[in-house]
Protein backbone atom coordinates (compact mmCIF):
# COMPACT_ATOMS: atom_id res chain seq x y z
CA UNK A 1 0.00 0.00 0.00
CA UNK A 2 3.04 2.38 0.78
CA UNK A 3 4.43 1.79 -2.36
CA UNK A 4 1.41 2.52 -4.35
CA UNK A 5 0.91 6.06 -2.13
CA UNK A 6 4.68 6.63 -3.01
CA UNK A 7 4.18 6.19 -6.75
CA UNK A 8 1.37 8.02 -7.14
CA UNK A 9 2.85 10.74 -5.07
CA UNK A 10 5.94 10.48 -6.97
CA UNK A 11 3.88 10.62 -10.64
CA UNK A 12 1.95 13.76 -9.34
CA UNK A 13 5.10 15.33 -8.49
CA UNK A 14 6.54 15.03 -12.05
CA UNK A 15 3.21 16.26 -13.70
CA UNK A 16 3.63 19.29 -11.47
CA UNK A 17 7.18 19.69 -12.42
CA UNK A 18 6.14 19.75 -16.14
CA UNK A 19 4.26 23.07 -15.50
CA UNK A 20 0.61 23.47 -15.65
CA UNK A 21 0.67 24.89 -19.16
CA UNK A 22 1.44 21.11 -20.83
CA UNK A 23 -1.71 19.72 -19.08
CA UNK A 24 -4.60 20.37 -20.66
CA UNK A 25 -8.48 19.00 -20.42
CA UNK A 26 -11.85 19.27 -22.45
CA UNK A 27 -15.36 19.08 -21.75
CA UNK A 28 -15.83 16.31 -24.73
CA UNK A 29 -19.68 16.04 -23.69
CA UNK A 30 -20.07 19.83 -23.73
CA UNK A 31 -18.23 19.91 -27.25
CA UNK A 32 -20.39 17.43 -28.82
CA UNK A 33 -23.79 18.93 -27.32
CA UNK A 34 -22.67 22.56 -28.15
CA UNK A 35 -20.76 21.89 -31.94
CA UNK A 36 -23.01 23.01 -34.92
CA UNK A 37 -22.52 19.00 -36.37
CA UNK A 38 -24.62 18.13 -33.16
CA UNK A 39 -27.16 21.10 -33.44
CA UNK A 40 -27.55 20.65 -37.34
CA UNK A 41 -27.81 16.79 -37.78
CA UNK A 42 -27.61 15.58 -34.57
CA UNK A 43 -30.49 16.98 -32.75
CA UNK A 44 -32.53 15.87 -36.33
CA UNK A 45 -31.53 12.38 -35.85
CA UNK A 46 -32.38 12.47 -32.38
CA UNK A 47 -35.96 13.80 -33.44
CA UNK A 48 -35.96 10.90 -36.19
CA UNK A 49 -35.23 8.48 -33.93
CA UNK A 50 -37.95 9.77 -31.10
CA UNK A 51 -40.51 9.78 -33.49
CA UNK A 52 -39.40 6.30 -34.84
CA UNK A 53 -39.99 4.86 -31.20
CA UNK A 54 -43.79 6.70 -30.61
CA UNK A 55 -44.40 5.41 -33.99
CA UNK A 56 -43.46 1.61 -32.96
CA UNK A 57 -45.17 1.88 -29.71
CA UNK A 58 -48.64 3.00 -31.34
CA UNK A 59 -48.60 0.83 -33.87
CA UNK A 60 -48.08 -2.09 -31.08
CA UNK A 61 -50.53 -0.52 -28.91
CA UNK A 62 -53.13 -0.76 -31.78
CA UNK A 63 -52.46 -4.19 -32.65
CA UNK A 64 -52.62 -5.61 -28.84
CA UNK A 65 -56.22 -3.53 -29.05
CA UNK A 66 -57.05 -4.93 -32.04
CA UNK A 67 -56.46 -8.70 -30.63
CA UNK A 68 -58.31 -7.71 -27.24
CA UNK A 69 -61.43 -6.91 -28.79
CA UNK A 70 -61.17 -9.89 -30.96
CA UNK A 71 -60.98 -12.04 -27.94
CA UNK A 72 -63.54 -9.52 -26.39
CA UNK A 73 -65.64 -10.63 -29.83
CA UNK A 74 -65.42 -13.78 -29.75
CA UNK A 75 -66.00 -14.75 -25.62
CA UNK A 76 -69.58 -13.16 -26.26
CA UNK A 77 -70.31 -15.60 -29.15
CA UNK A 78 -70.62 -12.41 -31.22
CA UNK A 79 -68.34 -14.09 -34.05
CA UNK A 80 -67.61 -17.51 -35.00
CA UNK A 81 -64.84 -19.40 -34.33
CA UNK A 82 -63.46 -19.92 -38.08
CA UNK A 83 -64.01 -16.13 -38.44
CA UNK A 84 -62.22 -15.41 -35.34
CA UNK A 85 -59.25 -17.73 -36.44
CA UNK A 86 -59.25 -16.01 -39.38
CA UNK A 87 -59.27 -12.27 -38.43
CA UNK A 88 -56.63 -13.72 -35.69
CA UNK A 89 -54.29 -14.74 -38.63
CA UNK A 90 -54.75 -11.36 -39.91
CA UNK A 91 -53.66 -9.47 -37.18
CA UNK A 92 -50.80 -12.26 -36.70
CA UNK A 93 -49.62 -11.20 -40.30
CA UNK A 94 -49.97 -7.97 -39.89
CA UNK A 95 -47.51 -8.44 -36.11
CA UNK A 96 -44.95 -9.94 -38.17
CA UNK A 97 -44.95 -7.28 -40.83
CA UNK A 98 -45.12 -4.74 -38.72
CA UNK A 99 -41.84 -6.41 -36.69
CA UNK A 100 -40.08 -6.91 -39.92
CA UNK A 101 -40.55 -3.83 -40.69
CA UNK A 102 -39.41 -1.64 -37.55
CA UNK A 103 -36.58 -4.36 -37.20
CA UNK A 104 -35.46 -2.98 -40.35
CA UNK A 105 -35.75 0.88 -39.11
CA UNK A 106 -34.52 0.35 -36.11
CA UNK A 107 -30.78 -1.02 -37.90
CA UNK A 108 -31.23 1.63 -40.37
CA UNK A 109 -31.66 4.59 -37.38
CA UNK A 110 -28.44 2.36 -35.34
CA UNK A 111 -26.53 3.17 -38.43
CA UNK A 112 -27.04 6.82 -38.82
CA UNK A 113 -26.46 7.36 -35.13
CA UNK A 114 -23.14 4.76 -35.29
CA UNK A 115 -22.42 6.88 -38.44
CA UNK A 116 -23.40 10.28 -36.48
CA UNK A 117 -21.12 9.57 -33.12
CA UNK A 118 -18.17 8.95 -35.53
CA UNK A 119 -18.27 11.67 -37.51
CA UNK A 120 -18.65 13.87 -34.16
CA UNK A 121 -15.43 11.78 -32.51
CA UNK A 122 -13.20 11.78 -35.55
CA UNK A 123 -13.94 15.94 -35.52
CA UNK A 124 -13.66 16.05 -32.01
CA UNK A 125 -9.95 13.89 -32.22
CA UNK A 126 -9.06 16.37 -35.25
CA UNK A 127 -9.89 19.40 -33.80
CA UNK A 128 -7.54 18.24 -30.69
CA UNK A 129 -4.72 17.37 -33.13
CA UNK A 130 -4.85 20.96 -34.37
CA UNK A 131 -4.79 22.60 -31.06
CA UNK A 132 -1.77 20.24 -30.23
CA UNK A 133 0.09 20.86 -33.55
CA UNK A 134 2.44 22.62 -31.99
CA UNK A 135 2.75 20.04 -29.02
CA UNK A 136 2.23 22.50 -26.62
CA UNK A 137 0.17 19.84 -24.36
CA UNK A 138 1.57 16.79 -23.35
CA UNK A 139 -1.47 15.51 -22.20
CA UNK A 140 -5.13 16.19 -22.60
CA UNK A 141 -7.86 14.94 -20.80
CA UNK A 142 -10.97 14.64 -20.66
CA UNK A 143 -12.69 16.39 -18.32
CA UNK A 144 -15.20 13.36 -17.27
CA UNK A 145 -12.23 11.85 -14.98
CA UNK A 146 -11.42 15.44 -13.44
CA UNK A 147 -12.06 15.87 -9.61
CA UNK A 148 -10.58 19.39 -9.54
CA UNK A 149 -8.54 21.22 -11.99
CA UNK A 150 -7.68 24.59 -12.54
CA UNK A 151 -10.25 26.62 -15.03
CA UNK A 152 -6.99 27.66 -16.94
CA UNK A 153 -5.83 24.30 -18.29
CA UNK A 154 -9.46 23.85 -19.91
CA UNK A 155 -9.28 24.26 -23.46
CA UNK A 156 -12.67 23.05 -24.33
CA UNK A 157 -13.85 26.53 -26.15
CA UNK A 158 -11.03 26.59 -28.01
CA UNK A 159 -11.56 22.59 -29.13
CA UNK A 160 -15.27 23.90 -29.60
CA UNK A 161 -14.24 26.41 -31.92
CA UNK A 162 -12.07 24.14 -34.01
CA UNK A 163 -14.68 21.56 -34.23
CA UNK A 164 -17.08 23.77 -35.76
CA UNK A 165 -14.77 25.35 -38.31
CA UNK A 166 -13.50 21.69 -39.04
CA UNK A 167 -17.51 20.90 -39.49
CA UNK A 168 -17.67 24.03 -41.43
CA UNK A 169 -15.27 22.93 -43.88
CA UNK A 170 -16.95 19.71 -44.55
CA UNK A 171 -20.05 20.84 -44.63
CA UNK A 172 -18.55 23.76 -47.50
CA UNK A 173 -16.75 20.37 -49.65
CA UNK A 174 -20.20 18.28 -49.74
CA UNK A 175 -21.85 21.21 -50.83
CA UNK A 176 -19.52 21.86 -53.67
CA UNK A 177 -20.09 17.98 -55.34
């Protein structure tokens, strides 16, 4: 246990030593809520995939009503039983199309947000690259693991900034094809 305390003493004294100004940490959940890629496209997918889910749930809700007052139906004798079988099928059918179908909506929507969260990391990663061209930092964290740090090591406007001009820039290139 002493030797543990010691090392980790001994690490935080040589990230001291390096000087505050090669440490550096970003709010990466505060970039990708805030970045115009997440309040252009993301927030859309978001909607698209909300409205994707209240659509499933209706359409389940009106097929599990639709079966009730079959059963409902037929326990008062008001139907027969081949026509009950029958409109059973129906609904049955209709269940597995209906499955098939949001199945299919569902791994299309996974995709666009697997394709979304990406794009937003591999601008996010970018955007930190440029900052650190010069390798000013020789670490950057993110902020998620802080406990306390000093508001002057945060360079998560500046990672902000560069993530929108680096969206900016793609955004100008699929516009020209």
């Amino acid at each position: 246990m002493k030797k543990m305390l010691f090392t980790a003493l001994v690490a935080a004294c040589a990230m001291t030593a390096c000087g505050s100004s090669d440490i550096a940490y970003v709010q990466v959940e505060a970039v990708l809520a805030q970045c115009d890629l997440f309040l252009n496209e993301g927030a859309a997918l978001q909607e698209k995939t909300q409205k994707a889910q209240k659509s499933w749930a209706q359409k389940e809700q009106n097929l599990q009503a639709e079966a009730a007052q079959l059963q409902e139906k037929y326990q008062k004798g008001l139907i027969t039983t081949n026509d009950a079988q029958a409109q059973q099928q129906s609904i049955e059918k209709r269940v597995a199309s209906y499955q098939s179908s949001a199945q299919k909506e569902a791994q299309a929507l996974d995709e666009e947000n697997y394709v979304f969260t990406n794009r937003a990391q591999d601008l996010l990663h970018r955007a930190v690259q440029e900052i650190n061209g010069d390798k000013k930092y020789k670490l950057i964290i993110n902020a998620t693991a802080l406990i306390d740090a000093d508001s002057t090591l945060n360079i998560t406007p500046a990672v902000l900034q560069e993530v929108n001009r680096l969206y900016a820039l793609e955004k100008k290139d699929k516009d020209k094809k």
